[in-house]
PDB file of N, CA and C in Angstrom:
ATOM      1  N   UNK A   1      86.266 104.051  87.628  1.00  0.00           N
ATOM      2  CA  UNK A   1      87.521 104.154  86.942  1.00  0.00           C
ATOM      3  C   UNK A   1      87.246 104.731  85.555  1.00  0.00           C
ATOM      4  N   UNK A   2      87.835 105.885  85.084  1.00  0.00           N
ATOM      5  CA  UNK A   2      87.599 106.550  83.880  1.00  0.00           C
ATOM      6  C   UNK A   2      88.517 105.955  82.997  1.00  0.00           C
ATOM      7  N   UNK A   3      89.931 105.872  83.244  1.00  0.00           N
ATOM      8  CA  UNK A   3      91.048 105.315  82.428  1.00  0.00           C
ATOM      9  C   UNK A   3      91.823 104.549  83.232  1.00  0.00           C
ATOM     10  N   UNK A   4      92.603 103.241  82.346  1.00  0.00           N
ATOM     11  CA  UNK A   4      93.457 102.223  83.054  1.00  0.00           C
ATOM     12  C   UNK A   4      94.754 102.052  81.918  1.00  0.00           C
ATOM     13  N   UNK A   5      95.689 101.974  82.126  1.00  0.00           N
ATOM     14  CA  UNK A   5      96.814 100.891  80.919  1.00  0.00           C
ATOM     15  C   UNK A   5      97.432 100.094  81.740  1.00  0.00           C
ATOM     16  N   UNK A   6      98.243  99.259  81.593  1.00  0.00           N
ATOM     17  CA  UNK A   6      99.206  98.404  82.285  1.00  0.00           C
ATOM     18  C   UNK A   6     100.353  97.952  80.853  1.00  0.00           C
ATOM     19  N   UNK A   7     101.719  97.853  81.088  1.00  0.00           N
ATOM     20  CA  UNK A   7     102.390  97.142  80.537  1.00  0.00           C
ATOM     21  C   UNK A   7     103.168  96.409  81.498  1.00  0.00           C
ATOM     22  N   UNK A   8     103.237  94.762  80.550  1.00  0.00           N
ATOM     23  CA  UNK A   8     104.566  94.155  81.562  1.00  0.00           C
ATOM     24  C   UNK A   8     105.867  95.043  80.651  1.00  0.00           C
ATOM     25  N   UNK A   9     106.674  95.158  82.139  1.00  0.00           N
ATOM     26  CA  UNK A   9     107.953  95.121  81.403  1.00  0.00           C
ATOM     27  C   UNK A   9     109.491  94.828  82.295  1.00  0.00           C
ATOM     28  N   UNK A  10     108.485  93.417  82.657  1.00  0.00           N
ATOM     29  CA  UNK A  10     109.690  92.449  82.973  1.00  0.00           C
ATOM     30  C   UNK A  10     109.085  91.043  83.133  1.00  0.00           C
ATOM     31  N   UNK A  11     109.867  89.681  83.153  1.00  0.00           N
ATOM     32  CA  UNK A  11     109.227  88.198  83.358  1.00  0.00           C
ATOM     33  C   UNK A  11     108.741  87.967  84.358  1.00  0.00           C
ATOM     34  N   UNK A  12     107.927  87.592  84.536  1.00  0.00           N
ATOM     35  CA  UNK A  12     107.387  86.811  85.580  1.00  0.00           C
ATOM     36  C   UNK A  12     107.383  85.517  85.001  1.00  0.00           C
ATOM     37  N   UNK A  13     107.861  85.079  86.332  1.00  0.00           N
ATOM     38  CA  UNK A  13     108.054  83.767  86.849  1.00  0.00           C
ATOM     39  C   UNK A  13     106.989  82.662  87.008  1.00  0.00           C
ATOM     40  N   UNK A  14     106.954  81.575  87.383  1.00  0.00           N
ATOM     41  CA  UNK A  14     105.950  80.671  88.037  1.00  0.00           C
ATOM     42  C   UNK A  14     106.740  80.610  89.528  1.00  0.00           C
ATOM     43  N   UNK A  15     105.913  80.859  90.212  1.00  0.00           N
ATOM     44  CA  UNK A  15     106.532  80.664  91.631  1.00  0.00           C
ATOM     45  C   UNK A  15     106.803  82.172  92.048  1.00  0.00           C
ATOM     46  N   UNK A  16     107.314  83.171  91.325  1.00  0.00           N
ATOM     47  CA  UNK A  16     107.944  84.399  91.884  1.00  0.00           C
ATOM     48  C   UNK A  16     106.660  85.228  92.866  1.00  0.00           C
ATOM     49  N   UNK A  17     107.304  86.027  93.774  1.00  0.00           N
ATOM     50  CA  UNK A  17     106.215  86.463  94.580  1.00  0.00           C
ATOM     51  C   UNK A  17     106.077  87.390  94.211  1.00  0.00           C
ATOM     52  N   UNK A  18     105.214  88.622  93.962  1.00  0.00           N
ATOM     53  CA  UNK A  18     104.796  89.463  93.137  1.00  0.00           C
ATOM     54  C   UNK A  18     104.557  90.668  94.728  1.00  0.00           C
ATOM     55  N   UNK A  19     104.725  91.774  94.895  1.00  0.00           N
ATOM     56  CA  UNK A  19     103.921  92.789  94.822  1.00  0.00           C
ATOM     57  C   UNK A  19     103.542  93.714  94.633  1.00  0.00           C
ATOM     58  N   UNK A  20     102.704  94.587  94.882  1.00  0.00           N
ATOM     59  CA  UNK A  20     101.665  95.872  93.854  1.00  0.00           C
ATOM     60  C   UNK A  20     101.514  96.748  95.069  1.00  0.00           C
ATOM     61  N   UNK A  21     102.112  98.167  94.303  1.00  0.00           N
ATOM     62  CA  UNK A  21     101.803  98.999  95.043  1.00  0.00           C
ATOM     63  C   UNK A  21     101.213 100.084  94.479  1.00  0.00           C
ATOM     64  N   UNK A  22     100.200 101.109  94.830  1.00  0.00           N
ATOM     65  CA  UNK A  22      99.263 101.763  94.143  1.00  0.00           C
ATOM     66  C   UNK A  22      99.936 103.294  94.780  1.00  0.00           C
ATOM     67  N   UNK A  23     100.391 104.031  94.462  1.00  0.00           N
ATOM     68  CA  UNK A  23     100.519 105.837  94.414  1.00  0.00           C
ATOM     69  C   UNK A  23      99.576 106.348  94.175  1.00  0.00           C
ATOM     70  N   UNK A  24      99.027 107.246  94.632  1.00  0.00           N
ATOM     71  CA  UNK A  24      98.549 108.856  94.214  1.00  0.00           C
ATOM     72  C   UNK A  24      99.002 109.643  93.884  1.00  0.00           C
ATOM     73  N   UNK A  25      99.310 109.960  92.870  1.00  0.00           N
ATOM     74  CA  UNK A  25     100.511 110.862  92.351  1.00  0.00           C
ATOM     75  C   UNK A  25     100.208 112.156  92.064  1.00  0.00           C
ATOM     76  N   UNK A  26      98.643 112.586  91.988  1.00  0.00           N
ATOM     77  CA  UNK A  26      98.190 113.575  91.572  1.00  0.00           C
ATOM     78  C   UNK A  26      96.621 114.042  91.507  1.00  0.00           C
ATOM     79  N   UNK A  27      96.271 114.929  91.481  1.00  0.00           N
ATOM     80  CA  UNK A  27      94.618 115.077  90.486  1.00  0.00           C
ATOM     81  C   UNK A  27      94.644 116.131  89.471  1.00  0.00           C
ATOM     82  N   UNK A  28      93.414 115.321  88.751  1.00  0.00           N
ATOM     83  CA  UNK A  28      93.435 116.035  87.260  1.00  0.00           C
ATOM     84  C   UNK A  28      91.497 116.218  87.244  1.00  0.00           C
ATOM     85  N   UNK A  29      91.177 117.428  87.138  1.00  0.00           N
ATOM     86  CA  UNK A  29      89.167 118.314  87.089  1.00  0.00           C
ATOM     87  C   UNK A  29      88.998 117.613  88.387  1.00  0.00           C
ATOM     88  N   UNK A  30      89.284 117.155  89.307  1.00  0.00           N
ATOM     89  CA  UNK A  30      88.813 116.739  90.732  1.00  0.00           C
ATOM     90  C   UNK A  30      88.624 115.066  90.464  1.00  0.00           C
ATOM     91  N   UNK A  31      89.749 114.491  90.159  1.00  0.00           N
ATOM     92  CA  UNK A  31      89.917 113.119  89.867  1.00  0.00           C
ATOM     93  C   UNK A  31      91.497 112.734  90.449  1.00  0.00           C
ATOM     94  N   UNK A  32      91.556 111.441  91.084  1.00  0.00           N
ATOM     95  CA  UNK A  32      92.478 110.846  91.359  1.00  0.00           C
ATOM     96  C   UNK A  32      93.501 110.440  90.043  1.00  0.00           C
ATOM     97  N   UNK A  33      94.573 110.456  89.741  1.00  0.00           N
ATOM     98  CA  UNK A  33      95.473 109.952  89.247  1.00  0.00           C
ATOM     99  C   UNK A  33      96.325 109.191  89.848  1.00  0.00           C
ATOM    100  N   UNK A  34      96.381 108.159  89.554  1.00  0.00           N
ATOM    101  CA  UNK A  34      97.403 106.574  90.423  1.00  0.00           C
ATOM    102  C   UNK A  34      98.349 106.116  89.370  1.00  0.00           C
ATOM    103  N   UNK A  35      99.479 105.705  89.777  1.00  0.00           N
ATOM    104  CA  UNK A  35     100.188 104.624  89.913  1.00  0.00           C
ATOM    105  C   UNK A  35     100.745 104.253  89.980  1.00  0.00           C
ATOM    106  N   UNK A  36     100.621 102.626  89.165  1.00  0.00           N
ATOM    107  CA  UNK A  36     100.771 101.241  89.685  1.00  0.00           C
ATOM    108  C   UNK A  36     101.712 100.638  89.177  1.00  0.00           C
ATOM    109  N   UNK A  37     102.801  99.763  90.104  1.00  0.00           N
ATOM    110  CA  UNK A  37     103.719  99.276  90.194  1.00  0.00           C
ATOM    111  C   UNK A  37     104.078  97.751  90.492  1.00  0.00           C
ATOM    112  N   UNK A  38     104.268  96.370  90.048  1.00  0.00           N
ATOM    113  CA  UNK A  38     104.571  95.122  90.834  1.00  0.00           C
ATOM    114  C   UNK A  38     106.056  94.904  90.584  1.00  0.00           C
ATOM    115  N   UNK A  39     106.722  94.562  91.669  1.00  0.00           N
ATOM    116  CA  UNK A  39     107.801  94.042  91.692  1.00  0.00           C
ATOM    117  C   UNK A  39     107.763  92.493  92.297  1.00  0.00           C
ATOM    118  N   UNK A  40     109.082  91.807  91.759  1.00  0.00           N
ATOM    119  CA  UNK A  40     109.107  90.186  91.775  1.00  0.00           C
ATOM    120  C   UNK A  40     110.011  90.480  93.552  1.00  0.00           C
ATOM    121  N   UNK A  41     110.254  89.520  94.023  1.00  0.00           N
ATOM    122  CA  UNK A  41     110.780  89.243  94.830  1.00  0.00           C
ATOM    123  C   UNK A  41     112.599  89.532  94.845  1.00  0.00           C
ATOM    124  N   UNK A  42     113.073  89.879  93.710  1.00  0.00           N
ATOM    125  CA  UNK A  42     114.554  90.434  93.435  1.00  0.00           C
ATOM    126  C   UNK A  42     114.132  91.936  93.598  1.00  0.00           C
ATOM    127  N   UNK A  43     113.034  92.524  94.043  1.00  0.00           N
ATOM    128  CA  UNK A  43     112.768  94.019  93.609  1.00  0.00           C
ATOM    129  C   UNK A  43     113.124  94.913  92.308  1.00  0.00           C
ATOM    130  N   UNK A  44     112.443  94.099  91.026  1.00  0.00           N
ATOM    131  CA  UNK A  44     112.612  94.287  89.899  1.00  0.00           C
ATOM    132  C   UNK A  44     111.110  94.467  89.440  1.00  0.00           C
ATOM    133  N   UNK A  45     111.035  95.558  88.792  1.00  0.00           N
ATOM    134  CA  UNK A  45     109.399  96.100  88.521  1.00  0.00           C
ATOM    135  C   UNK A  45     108.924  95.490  87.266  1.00  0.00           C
ATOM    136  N   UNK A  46     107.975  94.439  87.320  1.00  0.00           N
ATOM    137  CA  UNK A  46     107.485  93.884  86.449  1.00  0.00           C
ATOM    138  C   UNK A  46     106.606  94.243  85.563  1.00  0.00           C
ATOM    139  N   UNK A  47     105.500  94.983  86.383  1.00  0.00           N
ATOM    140  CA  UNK A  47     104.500  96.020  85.707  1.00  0.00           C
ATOM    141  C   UNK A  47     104.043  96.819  85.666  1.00  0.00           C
ATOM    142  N   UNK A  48     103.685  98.056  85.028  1.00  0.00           N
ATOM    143  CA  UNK A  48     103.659  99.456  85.515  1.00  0.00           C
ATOM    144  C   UNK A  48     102.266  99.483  84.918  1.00  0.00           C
ATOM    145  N   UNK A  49     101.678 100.777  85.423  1.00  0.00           N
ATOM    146  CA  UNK A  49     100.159 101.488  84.900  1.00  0.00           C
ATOM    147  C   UNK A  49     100.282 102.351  85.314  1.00  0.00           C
ATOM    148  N   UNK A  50      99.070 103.005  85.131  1.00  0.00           N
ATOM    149  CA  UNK A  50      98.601 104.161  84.996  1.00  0.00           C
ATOM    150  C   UNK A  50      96.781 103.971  85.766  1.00  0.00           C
ATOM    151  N   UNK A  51      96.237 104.978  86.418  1.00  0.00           N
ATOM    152  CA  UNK A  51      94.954 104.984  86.228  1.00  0.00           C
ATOM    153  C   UNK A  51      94.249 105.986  86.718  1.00  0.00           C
ATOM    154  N   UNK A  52      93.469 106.681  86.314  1.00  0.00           N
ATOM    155  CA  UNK A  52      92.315 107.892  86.695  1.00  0.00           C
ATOM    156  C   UNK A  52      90.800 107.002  86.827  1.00  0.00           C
ATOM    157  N   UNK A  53      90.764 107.834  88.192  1.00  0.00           N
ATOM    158  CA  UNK A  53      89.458 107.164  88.680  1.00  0.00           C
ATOM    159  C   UNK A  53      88.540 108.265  89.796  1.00  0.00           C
ATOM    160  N   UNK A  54      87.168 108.707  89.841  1.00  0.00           N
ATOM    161  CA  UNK A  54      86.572 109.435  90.567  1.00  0.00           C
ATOM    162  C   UNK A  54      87.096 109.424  92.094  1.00  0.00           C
ATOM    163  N   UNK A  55      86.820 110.555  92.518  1.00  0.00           N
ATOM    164  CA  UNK A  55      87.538 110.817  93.692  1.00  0.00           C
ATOM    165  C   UNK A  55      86.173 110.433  94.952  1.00  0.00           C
ATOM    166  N   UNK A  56      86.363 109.612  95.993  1.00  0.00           N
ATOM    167  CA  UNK A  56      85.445 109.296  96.921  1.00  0.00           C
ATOM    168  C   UNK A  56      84.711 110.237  96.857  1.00  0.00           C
ATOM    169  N   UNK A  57      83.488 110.438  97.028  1.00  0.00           N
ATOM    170  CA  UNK A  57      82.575 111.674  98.095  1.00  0.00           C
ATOM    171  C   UNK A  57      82.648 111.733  99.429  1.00  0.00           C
ATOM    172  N   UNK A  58      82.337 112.957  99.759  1.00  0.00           N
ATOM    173  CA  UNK A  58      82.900 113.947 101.133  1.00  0.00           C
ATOM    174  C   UNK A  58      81.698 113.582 101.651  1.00  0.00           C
ATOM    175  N   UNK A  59      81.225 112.923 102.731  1.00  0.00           N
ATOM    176  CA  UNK A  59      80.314 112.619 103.667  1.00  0.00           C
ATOM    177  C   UNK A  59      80.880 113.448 105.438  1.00  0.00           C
ATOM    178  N   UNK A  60      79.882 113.969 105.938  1.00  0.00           N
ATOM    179  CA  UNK A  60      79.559 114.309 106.856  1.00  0.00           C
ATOM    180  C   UNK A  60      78.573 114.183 107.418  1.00  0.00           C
ATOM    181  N   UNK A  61      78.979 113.210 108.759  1.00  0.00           N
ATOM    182  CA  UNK A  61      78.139 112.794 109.673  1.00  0.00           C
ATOM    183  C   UNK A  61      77.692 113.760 111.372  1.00  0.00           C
ATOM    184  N   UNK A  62      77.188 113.518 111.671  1.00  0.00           N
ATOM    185  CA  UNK A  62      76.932 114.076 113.101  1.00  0.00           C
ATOM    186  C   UNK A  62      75.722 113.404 114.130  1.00  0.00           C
ATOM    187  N   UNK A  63      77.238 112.775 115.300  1.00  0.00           N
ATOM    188  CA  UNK A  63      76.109 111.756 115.961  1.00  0.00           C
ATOM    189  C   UNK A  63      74.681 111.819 116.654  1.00  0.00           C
ATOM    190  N   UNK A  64      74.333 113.440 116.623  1.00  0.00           N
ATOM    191  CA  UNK A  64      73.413 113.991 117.299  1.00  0.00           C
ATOM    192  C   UNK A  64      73.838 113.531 119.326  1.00  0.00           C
ATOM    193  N   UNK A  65      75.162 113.737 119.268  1.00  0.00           N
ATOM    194  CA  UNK A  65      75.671 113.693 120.806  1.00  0.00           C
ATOM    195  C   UNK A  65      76.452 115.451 120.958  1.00  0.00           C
ATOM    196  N   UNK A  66      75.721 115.419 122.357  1.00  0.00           N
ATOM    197  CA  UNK A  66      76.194 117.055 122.348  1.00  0.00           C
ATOM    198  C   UNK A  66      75.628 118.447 121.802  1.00  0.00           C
ATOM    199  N   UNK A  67      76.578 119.429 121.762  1.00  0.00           N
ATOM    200  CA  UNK A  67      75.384 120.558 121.054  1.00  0.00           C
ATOM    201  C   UNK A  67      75.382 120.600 119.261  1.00  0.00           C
ATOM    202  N   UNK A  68      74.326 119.883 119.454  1.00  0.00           N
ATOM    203  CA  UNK A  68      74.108 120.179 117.455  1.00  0.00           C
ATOM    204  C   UNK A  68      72.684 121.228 117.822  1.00  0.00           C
ATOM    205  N   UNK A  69      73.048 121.599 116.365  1.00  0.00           N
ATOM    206  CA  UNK A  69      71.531 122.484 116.013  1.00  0.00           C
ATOM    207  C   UNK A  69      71.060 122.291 114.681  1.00  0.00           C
ATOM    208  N   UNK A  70      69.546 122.159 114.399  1.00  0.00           N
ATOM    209  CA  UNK A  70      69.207 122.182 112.598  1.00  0.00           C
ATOM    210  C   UNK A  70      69.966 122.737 111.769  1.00  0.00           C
ATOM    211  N   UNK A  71      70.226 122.166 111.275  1.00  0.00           N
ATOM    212  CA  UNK A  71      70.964 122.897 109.720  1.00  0.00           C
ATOM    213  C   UNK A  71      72.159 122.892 110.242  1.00  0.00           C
ATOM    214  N   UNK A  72      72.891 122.395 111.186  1.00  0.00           N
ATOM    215  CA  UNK A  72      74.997 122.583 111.427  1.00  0.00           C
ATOM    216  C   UNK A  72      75.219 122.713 110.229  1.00  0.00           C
ATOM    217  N   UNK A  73      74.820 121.346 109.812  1.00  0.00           N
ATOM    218  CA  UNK A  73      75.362 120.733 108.516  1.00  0.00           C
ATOM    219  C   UNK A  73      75.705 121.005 107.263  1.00  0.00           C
ATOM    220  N   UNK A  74      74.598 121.980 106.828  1.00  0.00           N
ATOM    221  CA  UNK A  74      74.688 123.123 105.970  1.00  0.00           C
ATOM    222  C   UNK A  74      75.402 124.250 106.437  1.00  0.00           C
ATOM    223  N   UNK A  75      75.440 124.659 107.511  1.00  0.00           N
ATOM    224  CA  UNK A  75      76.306 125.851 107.877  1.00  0.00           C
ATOM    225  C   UNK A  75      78.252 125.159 107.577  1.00  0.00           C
ATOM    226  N   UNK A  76      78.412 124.195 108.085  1.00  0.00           N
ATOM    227  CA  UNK A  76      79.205 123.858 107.954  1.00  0.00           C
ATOM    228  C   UNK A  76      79.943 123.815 106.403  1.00  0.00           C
ATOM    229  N   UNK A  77      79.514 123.454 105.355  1.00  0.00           N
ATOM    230  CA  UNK A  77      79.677 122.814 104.090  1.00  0.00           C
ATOM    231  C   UNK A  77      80.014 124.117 103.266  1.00  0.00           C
ATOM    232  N   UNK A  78      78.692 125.149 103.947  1.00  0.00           N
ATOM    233  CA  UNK A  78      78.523 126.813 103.151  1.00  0.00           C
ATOM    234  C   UNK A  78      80.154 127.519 103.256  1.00  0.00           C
ATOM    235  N   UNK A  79      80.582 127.073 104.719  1.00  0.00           N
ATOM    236  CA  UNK A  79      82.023 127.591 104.750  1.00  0.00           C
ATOM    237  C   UNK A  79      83.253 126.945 104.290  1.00  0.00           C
ATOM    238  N   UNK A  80      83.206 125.801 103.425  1.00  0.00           N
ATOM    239  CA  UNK A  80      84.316 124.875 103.034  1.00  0.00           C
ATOM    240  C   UNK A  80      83.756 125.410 101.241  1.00  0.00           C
ATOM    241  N   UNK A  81      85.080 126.328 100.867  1.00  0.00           N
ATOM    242  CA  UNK A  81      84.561 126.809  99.811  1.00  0.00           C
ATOM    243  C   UNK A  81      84.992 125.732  98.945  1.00  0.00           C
ATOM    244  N   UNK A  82      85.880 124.819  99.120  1.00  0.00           N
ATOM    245  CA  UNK A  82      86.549 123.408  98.080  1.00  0.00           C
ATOM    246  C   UNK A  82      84.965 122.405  97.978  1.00  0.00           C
ATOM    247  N   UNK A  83      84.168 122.820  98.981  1.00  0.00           N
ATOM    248  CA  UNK A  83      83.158 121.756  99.345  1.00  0.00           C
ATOM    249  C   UNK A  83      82.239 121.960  98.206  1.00  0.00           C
ATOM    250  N   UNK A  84      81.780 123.213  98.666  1.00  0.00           N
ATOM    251  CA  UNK A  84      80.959 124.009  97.277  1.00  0.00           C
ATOM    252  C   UNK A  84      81.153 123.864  95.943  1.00  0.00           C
ATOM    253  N   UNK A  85      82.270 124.061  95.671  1.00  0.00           N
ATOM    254  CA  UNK A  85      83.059 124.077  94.134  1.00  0.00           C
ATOM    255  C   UNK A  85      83.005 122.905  93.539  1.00  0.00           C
ATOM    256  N   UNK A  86      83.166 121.772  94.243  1.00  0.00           N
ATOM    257  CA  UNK A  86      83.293 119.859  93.722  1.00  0.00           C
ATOM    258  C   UNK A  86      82.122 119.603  93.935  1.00  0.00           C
ATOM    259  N   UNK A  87      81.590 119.835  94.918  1.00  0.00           N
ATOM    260  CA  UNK A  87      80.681 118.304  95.799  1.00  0.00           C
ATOM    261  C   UNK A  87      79.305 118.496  95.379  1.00  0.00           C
ATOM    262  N   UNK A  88      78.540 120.521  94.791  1.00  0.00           N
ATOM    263  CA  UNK A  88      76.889 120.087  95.348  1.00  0.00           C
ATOM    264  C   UNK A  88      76.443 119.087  94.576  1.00  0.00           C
TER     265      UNK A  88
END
């Protein structure tokens, strides 16, 4: 996580049931931008944020079932030009 804020901006309760829901709203240099939302049980939004956080890494597997050959793997990656640009 690179950046976080949160404000309340509504009461919470004792007892009220709360929940949180997280968006993707965007990316910013090859980073996730989120967010975040809780509402009480009247569906009234209690707390909002914000947050930028690294984007998973791109893993590629291969079960060695079927026709593989040395190097797929690299052949594969050489032609995903988004792959090249973010990931080496």
């Amino acid at each position: 996580m690179l950046d976080f804020s949160t404000e309340f901006v509504g009461m919470v309760l004792p007892r009220d049931r709360l929940t949180t829901q997280v968006k993707h709203v965007g990316m910013r240099n090859g980073r996730m931008l989120l967010e975040i939302s809780t509402r009480n049980q009247d569906e009234r939004v209690v707390l909002k944020g914000k947050a930028e956080v690294t984007s998973p890494r791109t893993v590629f597997v291969f079960t060695g079932q079927g026709s593989a050959s040395v190097g797929m793997g690299m052949v594969t990656c050489s032609r995903l030009s988004s792959f090249n640009r973010n990931d080496n």
